[in-house]
N, C-alpha and C. Protein backbone atom coordinates (compact mmCIF):
# COMPACT_ATOMS: atom_id res chain seq x y z
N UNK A 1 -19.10 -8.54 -0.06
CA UNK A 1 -19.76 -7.39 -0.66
C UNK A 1 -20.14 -6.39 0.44
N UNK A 2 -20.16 -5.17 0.18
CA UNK A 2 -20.00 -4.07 1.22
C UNK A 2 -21.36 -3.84 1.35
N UNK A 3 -22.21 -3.58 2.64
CA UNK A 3 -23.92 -3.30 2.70
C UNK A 3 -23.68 -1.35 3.21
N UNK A 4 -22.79 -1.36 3.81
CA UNK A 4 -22.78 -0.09 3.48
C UNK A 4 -22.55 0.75 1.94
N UNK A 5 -23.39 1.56 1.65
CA UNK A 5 -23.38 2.17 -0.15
C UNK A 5 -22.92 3.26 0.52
N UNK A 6 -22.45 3.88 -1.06
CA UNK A 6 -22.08 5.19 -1.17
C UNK A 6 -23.27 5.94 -0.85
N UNK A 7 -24.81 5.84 -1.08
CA UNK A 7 -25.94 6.70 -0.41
C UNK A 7 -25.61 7.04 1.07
N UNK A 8 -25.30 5.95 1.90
CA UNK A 8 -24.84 5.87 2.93
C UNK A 8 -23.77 6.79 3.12
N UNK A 9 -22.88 6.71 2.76
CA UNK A 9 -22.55 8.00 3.14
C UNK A 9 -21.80 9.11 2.73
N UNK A 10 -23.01 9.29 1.60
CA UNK A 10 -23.31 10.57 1.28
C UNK A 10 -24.23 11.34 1.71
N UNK A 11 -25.03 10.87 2.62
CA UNK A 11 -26.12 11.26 3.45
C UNK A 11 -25.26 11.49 4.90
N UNK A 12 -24.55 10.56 5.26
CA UNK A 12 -23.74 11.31 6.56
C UNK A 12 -23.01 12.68 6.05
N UNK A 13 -22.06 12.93 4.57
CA UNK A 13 -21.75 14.14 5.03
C UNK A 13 -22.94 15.48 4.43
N UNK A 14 -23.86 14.68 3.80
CA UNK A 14 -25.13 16.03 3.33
C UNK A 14 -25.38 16.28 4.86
N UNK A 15 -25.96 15.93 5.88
CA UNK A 15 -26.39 15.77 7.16
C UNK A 15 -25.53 16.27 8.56
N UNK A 16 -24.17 16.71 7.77
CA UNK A 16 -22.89 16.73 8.38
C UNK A 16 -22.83 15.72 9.99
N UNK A 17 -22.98 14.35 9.51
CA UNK A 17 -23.41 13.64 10.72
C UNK A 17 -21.93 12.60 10.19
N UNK A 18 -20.71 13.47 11.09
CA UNK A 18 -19.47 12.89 10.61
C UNK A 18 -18.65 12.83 12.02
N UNK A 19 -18.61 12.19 12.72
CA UNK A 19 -18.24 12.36 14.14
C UNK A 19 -16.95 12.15 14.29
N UNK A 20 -16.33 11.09 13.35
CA UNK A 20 -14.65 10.95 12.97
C UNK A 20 -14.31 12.21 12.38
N UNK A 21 -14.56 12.84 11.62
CA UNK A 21 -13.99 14.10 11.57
C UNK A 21 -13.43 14.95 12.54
N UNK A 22 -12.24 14.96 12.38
CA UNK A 22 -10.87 16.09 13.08
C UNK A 22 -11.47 17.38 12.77
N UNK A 23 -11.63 17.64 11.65
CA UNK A 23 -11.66 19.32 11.19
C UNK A 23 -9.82 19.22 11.05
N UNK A 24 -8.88 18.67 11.00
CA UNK A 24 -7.85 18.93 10.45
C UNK A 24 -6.55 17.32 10.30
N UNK A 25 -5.76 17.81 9.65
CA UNK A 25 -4.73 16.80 9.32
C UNK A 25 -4.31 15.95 10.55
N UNK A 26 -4.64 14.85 10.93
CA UNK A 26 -4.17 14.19 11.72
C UNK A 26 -3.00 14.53 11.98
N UNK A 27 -2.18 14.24 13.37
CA UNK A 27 -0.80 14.51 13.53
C UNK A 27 0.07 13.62 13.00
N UNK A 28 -0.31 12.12 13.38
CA UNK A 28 0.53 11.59 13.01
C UNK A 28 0.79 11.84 11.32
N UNK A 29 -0.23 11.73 10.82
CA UNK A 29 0.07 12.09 9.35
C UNK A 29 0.74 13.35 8.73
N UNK A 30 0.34 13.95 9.46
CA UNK A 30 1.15 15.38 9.62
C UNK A 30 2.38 15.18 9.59
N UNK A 31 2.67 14.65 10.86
CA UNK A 31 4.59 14.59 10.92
C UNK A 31 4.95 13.55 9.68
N UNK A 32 4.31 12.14 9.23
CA UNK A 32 4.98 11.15 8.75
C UNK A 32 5.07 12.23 6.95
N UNK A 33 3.97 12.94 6.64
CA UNK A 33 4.23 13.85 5.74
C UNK A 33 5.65 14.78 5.52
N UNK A 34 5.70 15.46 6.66
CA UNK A 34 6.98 16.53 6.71
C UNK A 34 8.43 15.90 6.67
N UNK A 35 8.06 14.32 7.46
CA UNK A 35 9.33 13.77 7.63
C UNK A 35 9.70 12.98 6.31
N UNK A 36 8.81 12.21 6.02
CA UNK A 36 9.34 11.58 4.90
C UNK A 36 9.06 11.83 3.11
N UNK A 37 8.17 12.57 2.97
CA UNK A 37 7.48 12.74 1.98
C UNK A 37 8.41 13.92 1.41
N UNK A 38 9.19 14.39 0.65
CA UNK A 38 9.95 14.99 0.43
C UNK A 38 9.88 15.40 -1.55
N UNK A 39 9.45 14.58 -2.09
CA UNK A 39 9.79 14.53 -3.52
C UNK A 39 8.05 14.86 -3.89
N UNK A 40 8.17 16.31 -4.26
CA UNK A 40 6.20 17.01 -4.96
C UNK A 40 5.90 16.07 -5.80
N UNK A 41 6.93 15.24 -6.50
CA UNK A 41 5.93 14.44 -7.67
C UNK A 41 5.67 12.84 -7.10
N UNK A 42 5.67 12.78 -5.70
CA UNK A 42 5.38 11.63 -5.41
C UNK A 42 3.92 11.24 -5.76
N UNK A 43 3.68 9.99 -6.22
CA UNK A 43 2.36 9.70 -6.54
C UNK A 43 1.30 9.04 -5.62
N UNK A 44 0.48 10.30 -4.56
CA UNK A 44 -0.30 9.23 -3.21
C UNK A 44 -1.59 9.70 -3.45
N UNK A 45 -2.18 8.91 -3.34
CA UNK A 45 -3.59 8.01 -2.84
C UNK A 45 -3.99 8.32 -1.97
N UNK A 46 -5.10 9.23 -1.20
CA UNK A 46 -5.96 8.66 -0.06
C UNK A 46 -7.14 8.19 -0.15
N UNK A 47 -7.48 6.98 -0.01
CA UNK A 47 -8.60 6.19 -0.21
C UNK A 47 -9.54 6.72 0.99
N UNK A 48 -10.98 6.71 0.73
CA UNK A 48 -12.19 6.88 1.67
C UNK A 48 -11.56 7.99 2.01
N UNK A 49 -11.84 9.43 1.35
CA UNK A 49 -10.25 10.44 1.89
C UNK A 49 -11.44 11.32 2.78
N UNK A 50 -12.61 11.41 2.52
CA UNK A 50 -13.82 12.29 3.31
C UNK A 50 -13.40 13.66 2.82
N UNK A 51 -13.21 14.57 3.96
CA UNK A 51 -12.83 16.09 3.59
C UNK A 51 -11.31 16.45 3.32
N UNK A 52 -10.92 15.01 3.02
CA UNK A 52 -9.07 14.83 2.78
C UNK A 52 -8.70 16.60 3.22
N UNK A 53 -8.43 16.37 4.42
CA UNK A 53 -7.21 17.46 5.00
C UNK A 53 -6.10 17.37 4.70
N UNK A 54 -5.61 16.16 4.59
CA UNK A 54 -4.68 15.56 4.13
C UNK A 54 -4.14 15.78 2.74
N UNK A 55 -5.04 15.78 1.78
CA UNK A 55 -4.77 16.06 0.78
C UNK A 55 -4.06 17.62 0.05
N UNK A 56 -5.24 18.27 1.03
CA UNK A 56 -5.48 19.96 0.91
C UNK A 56 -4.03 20.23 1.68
N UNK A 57 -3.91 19.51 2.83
CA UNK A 57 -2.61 20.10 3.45
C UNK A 57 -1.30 19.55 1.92
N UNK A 58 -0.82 18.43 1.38
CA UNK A 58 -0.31 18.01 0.46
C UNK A 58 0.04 18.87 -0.82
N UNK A 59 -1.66 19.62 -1.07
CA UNK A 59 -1.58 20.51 -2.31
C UNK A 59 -1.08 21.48 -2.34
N UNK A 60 -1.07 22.10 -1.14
CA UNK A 60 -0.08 23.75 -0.61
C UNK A 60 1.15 23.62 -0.01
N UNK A 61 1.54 21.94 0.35
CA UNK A 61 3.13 21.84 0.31
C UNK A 61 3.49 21.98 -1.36
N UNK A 62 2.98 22.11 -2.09
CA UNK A 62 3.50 21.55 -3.60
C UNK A 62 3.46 20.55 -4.46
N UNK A 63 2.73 19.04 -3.47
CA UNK A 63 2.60 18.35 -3.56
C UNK A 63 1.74 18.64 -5.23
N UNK A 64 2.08 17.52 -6.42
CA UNK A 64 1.17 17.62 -7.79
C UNK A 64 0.47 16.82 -7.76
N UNK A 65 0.63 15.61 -7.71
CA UNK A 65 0.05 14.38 -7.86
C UNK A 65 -0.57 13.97 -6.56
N UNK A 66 -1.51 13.94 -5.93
CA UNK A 66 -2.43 13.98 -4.98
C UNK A 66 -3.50 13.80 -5.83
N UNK A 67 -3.89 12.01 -5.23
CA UNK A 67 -5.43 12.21 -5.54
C UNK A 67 -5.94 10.96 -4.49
N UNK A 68 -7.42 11.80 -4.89
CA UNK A 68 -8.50 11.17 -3.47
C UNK A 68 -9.45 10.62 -4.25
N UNK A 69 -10.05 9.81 -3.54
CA UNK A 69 -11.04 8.38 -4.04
C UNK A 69 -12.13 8.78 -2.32
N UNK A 70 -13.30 9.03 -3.25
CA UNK A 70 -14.04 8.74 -1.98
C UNK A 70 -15.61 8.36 -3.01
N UNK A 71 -16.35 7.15 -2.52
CA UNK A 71 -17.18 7.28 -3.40
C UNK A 71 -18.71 8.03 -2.88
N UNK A 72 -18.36 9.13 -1.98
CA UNK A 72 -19.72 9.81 -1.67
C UNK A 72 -19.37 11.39 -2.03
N UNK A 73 -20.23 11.71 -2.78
CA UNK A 73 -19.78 12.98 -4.08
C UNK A 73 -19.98 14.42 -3.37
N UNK A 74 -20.64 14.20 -1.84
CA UNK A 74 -20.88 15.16 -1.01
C UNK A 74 -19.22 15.17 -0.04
N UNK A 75 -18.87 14.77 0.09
CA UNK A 75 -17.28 14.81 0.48
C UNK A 75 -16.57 15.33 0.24
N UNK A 76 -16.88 15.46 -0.83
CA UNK A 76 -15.64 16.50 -1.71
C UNK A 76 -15.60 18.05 -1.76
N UNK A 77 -17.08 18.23 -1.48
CA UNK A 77 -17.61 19.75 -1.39
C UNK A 77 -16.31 20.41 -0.50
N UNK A 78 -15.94 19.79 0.52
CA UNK A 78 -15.03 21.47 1.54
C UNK A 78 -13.85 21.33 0.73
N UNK A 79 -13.15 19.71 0.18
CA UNK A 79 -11.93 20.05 -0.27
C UNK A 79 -11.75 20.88 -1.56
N UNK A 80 -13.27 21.22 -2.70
CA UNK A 80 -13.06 22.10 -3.41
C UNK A 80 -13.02 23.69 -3.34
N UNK A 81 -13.78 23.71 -2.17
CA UNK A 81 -13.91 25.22 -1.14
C UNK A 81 -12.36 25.65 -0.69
N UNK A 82 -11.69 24.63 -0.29
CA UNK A 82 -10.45 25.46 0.52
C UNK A 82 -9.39 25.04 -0.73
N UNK A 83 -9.59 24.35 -1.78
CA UNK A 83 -8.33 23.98 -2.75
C UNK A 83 -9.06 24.31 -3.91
N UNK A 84 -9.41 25.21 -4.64
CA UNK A 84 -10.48 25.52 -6.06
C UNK A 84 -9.38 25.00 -7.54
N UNK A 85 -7.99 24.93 -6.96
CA UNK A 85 -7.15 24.73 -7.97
C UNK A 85 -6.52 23.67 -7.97
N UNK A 86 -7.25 22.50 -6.82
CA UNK A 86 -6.71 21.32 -6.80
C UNK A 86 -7.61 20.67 -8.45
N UNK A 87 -6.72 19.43 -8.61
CA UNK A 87 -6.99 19.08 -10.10
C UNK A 87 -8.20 18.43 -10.11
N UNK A 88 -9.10 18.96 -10.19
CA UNK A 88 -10.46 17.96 -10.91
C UNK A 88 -10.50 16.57 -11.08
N UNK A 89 -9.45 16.42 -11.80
CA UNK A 89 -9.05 14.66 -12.69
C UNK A 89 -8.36 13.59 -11.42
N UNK A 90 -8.08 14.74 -10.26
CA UNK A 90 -7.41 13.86 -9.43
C UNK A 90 -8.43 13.65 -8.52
N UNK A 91 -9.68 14.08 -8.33
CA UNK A 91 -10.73 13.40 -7.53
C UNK A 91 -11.18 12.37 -8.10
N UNK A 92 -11.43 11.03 -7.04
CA UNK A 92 -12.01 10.50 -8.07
C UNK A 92 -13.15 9.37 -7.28
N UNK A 93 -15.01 10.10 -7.57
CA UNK A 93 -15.38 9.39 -6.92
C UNK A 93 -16.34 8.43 -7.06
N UNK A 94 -15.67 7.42 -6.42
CA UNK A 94 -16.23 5.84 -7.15
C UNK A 94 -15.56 5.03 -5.85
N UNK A 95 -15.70 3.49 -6.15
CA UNK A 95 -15.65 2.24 -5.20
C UNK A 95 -13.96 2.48 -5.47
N UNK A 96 -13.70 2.61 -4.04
CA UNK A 96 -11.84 2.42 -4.07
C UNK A 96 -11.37 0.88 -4.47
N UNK A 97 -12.51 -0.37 -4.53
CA UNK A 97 -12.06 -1.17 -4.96
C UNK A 97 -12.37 -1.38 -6.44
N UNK A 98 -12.70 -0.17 -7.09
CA UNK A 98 -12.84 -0.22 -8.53
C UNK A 98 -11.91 0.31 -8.75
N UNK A 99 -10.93 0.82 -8.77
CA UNK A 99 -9.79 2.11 -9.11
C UNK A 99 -8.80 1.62 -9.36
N UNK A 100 -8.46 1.95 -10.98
CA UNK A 100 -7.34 1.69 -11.29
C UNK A 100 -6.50 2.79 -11.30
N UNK A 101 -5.70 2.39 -10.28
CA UNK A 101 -4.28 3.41 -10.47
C UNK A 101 -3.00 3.43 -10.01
N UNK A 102 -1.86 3.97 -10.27
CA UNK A 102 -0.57 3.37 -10.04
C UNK A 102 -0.09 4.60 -8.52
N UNK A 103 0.14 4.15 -7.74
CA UNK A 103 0.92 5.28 -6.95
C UNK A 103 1.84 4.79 -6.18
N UNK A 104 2.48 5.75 -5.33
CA UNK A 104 3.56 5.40 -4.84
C UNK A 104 3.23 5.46 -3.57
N UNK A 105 2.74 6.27 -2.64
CA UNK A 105 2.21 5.75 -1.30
C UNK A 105 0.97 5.75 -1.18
N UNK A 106 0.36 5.19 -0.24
CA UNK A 106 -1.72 5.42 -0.06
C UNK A 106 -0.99 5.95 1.35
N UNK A 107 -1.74 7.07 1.72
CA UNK A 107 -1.72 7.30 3.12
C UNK A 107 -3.67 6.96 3.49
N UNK A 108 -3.17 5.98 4.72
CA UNK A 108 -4.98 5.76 5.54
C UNK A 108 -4.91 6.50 6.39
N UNK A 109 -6.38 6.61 6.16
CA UNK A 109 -7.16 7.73 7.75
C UNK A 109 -8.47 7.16 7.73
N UNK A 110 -8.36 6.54 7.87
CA UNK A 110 -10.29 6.12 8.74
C UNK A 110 -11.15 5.08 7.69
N UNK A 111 -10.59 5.39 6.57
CA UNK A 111 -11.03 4.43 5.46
C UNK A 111 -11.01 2.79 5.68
N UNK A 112 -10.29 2.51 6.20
CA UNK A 112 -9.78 0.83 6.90
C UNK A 112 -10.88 1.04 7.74
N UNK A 113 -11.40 1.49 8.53
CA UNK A 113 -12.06 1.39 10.00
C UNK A 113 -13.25 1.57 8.97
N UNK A 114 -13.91 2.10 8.26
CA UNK A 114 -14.95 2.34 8.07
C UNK A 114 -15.39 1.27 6.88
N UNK A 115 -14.73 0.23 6.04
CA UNK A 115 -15.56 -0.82 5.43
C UNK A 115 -15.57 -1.99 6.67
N UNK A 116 -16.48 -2.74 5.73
CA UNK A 116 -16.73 -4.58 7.03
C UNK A 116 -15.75 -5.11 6.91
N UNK A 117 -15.64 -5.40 7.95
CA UNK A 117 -14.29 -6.43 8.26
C UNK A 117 -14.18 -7.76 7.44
N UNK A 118 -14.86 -7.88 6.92
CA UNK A 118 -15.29 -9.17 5.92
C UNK A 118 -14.50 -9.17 4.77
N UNK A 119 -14.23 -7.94 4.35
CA UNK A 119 -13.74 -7.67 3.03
C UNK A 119 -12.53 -6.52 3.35
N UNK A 120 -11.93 -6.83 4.24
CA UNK A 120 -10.69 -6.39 4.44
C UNK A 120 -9.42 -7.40 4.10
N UNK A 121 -9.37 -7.93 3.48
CA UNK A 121 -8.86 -8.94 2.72
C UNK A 121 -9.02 -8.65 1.14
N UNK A 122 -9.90 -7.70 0.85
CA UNK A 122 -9.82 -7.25 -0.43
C UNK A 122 -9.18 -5.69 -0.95
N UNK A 123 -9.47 -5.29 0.76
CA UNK A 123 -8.30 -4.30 0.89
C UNK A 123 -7.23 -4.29 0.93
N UNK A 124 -6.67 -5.04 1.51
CA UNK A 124 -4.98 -5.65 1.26
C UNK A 124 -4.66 -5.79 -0.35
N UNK A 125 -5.13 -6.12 -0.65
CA UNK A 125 -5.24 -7.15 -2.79
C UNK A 125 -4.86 -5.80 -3.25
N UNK A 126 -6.20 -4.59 -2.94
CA UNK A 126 -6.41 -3.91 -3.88
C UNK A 126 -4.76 -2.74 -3.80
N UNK A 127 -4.44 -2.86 -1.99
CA UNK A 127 -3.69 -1.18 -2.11
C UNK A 127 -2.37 -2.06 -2.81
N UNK A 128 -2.28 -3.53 -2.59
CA UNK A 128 -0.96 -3.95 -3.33
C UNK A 128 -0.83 -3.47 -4.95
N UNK A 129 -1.93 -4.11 -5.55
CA UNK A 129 -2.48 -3.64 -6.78
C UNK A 129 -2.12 -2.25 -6.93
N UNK A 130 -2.64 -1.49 -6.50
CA UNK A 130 -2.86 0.33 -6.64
C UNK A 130 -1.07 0.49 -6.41
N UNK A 131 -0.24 0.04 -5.58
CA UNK A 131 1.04 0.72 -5.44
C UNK A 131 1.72 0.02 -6.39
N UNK A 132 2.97 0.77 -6.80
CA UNK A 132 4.20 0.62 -7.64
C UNK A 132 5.51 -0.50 -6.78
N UNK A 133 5.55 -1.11 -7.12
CA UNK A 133 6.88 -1.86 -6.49
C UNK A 133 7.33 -0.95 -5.87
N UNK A 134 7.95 -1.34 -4.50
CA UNK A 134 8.64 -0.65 -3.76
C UNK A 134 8.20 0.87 -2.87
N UNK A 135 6.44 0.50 -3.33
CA UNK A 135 5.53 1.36 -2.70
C UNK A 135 5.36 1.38 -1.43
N UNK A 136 4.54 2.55 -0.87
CA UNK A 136 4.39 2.60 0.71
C UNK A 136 2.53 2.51 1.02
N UNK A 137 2.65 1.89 1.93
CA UNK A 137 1.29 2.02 2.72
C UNK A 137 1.46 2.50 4.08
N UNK A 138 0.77 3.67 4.29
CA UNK A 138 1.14 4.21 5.64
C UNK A 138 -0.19 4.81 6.48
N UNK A 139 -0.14 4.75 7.21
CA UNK A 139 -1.61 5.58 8.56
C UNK A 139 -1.83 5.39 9.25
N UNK A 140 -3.00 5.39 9.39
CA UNK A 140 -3.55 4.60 11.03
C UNK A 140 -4.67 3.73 11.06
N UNK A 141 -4.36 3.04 11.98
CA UNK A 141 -5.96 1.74 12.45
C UNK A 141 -6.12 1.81 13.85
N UNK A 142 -7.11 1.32 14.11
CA UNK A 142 -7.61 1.33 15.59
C UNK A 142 -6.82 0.33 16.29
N UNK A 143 -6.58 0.43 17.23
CA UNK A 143 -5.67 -0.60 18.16
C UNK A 143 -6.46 -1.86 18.88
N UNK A 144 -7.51 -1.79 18.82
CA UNK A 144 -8.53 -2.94 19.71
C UNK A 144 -10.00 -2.87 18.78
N UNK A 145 -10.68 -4.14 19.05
CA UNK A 145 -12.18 -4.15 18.53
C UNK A 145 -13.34 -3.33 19.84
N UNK A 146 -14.17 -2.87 18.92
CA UNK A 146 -15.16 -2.43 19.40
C UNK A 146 -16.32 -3.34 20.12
N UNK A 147 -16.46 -2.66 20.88
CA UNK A 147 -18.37 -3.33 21.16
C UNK A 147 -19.16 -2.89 20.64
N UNK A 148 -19.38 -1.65 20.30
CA UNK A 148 -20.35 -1.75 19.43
C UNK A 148 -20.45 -1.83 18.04
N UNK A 149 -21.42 -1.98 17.32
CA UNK A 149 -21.74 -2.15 15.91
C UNK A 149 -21.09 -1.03 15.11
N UNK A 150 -20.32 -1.52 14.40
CA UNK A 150 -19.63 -0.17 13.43
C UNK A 150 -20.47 -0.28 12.09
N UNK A 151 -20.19 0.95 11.34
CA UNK A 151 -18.45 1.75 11.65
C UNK A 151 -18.56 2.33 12.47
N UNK A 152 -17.41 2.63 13.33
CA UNK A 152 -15.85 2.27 12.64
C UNK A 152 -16.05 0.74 13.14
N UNK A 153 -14.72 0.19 12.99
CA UNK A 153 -14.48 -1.01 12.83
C UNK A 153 -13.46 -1.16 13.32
N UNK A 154 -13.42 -1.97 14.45
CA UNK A 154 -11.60 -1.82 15.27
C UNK A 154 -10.82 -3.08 14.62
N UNK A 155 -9.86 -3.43 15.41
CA UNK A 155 -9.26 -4.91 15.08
C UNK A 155 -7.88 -5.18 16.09
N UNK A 156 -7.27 -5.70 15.82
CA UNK A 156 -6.08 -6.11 16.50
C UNK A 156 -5.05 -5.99 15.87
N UNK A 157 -3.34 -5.88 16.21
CA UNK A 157 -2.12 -5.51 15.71
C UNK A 157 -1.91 -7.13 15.44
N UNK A 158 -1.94 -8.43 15.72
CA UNK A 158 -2.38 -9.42 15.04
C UNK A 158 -2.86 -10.07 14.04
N UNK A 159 -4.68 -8.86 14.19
CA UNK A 159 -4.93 -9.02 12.83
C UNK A 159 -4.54 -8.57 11.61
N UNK A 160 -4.09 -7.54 11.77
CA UNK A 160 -3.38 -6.81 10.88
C UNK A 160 -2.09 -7.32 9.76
N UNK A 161 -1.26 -7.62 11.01
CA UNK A 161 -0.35 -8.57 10.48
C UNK A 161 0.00 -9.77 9.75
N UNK A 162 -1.29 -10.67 10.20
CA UNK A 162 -1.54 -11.99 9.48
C UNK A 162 -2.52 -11.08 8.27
N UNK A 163 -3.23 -10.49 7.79
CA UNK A 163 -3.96 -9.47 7.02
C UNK A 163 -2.70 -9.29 6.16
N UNK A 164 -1.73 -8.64 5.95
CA UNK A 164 -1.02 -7.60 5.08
C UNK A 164 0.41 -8.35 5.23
N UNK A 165 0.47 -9.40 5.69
CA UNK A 165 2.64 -10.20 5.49
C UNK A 165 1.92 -10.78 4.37
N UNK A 166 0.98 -11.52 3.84
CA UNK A 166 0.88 -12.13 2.27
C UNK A 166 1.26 -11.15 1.50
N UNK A 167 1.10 -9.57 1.19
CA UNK A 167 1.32 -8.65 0.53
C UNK A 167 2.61 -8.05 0.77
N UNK A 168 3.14 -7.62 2.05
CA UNK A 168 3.63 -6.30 1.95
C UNK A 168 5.04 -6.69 3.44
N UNK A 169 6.15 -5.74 3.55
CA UNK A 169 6.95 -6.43 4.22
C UNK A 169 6.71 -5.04 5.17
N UNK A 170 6.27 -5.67 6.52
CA UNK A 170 5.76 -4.44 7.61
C UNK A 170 7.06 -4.23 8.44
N UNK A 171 7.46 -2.73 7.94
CA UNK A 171 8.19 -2.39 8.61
C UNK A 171 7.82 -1.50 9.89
N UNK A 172 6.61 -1.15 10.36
CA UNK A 172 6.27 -0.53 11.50
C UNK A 172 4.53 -0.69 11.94
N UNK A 173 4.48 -1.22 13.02
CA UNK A 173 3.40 -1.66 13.25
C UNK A 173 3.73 -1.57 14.85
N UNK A 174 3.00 -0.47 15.26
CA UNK A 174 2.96 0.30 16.38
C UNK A 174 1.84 1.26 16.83
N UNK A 175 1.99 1.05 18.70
CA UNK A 175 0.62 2.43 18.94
C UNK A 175 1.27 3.44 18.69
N UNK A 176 1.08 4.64 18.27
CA UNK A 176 1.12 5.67 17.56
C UNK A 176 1.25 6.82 18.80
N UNK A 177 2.07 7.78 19.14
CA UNK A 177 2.42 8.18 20.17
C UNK A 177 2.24 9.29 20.04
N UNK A 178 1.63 9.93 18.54
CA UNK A 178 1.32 11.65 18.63
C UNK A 178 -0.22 11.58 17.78
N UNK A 179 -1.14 10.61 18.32
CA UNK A 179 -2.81 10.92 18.14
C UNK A 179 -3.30 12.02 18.55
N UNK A 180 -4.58 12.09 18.17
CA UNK A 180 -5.13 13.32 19.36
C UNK A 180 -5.46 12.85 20.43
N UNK A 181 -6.04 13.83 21.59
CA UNK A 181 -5.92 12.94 22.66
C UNK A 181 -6.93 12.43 22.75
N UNK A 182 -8.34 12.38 22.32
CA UNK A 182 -9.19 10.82 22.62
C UNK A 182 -8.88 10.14 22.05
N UNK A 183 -7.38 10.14 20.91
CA UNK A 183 -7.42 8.68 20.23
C UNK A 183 -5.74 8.05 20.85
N UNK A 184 -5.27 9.18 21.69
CA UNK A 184 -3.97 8.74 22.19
C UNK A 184 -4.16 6.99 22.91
N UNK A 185 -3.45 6.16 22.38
CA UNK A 185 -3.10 4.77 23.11
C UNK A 185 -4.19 3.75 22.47
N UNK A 186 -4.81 4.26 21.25
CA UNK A 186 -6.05 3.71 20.91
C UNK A 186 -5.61 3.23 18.95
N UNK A 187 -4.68 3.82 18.32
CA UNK A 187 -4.43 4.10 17.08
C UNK A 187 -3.04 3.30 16.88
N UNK A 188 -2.98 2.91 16.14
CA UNK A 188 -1.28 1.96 15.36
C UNK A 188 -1.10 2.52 13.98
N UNK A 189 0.28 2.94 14.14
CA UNK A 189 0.73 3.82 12.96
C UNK A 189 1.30 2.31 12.51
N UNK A 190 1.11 2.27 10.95
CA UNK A 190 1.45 1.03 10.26
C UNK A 190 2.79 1.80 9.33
N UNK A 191 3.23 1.19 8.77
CA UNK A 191 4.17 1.13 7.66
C UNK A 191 4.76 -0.22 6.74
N UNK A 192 3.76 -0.14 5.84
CA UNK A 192 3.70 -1.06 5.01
C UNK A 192 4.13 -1.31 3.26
N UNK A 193 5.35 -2.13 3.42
CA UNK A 193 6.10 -1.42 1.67
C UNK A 193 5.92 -2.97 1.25
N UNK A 194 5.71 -2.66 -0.35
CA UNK A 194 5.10 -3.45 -1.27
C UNK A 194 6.72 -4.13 -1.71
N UNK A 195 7.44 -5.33 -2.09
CA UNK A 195 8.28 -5.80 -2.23
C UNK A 195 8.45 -4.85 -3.59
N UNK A 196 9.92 -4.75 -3.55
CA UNK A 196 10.36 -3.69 -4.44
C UNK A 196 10.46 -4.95 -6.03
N UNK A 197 9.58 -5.98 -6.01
CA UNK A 197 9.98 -6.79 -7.20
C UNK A 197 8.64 -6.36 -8.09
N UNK A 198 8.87 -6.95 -9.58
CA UNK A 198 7.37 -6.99 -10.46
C UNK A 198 6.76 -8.24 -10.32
N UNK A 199 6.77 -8.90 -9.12
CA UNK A 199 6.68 -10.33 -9.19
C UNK A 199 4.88 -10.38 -8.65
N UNK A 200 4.13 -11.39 -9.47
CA UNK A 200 2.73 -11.50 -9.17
C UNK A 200 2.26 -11.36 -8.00
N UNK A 201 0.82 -10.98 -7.33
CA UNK A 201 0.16 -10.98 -6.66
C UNK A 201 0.16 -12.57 -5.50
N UNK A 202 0.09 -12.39 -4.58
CA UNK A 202 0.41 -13.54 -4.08
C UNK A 202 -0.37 -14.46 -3.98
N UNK A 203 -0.65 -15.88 -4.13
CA UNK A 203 -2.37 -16.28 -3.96
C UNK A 203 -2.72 -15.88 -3.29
């Protein structure tokens, strides 16, 4: 069970006390967007999306189906400021492990790093759940654990792996070579696809 609440942080962005914040679209996500993401009616997900740049950048490629899950209701404030005609119905904010919905990729940004490591094992369950056969999981994680007390929350390319082969067949699990530069040599771009079968959840 998560001890961080949504009060929590919805009070970091009322407070604008958001220090992971870019102020813009990650690169790597940036490029893995331009390069592969090609079809507007693809159906993606960004979970824990914060001021989803990501998203906003998505909605002015053409992108339709874009939606964000964040469950702190102060988050959402800039992405309705710079997108007023993004869809209402596609925000949606509540526990990303309450959310039912079908999509075709989740792109991560900081959302992994920011629940307890305890229940990252329920993160795996859920994005299998949330994607369509033959779905994508794609973003970034931290490359090493922290010393201090998170969030964020680091981990290992190890952990990761023994984490997400019960679910998903990892086709890229790597340090990430276009971060920004305090996060250059620090970040692993994942790429993670859901077996293209309808076959059950794995124990």
């Amino acid at each position: 069970m998560q001890t961080l609440t949504s009060d929590y942080w919805n009070e970091r962005y009322l407070h604008q006390h958001t220090p992971w914040d870019m102020g813009q679209v990650s690169p790597p996500l940036k490029h893995f967007i331009d390069r592969c993401l090609t079809d507007p009616h693809t159906r993606v997900l960004i979970p824990g999306a914060g001021r989803a740049y990501e998203a906003v950048y998505l909605h002015r490629k053409g992108f339709s189906a874009v939606h964000v899950c964040d469950w702190a209701p102060a988050a959402f404030d800039w992405l309705r400021q710079e997108a007023p005609d993004f869809p209402e119905t596609h925000l949606h904010c509540t526990d990303f492990f309450q959310l039912q919905l079908q999509v075709n990729v989740i792109l991560e940004q900081t959302f992994f790093s920011a629940i307890e490591p305890a229940i990252r094992p329920m993160y795996a369950q859920q994005a299998f759940e949330l994607l369509q056969p033959g779905g994508l999981l794609a973003g970034l994680l931290f490359a090493a654990p922290f010393d201090a007390l998170g969030p964020p929350f680091g981990g290992t390319a190890a952990e990761y792996q023994s984490l997400f082969a019960p679910y998903f067949e990892i086709r890229h699990l790597a340090i990430a070579k276009d971060s920004i530069p305090p996060r250059l040599g620090r970040e692993l771009w994942i790429e993670l696809y859901k077996p293209n079968t309808r076959s059950a959840m794995p124990d």
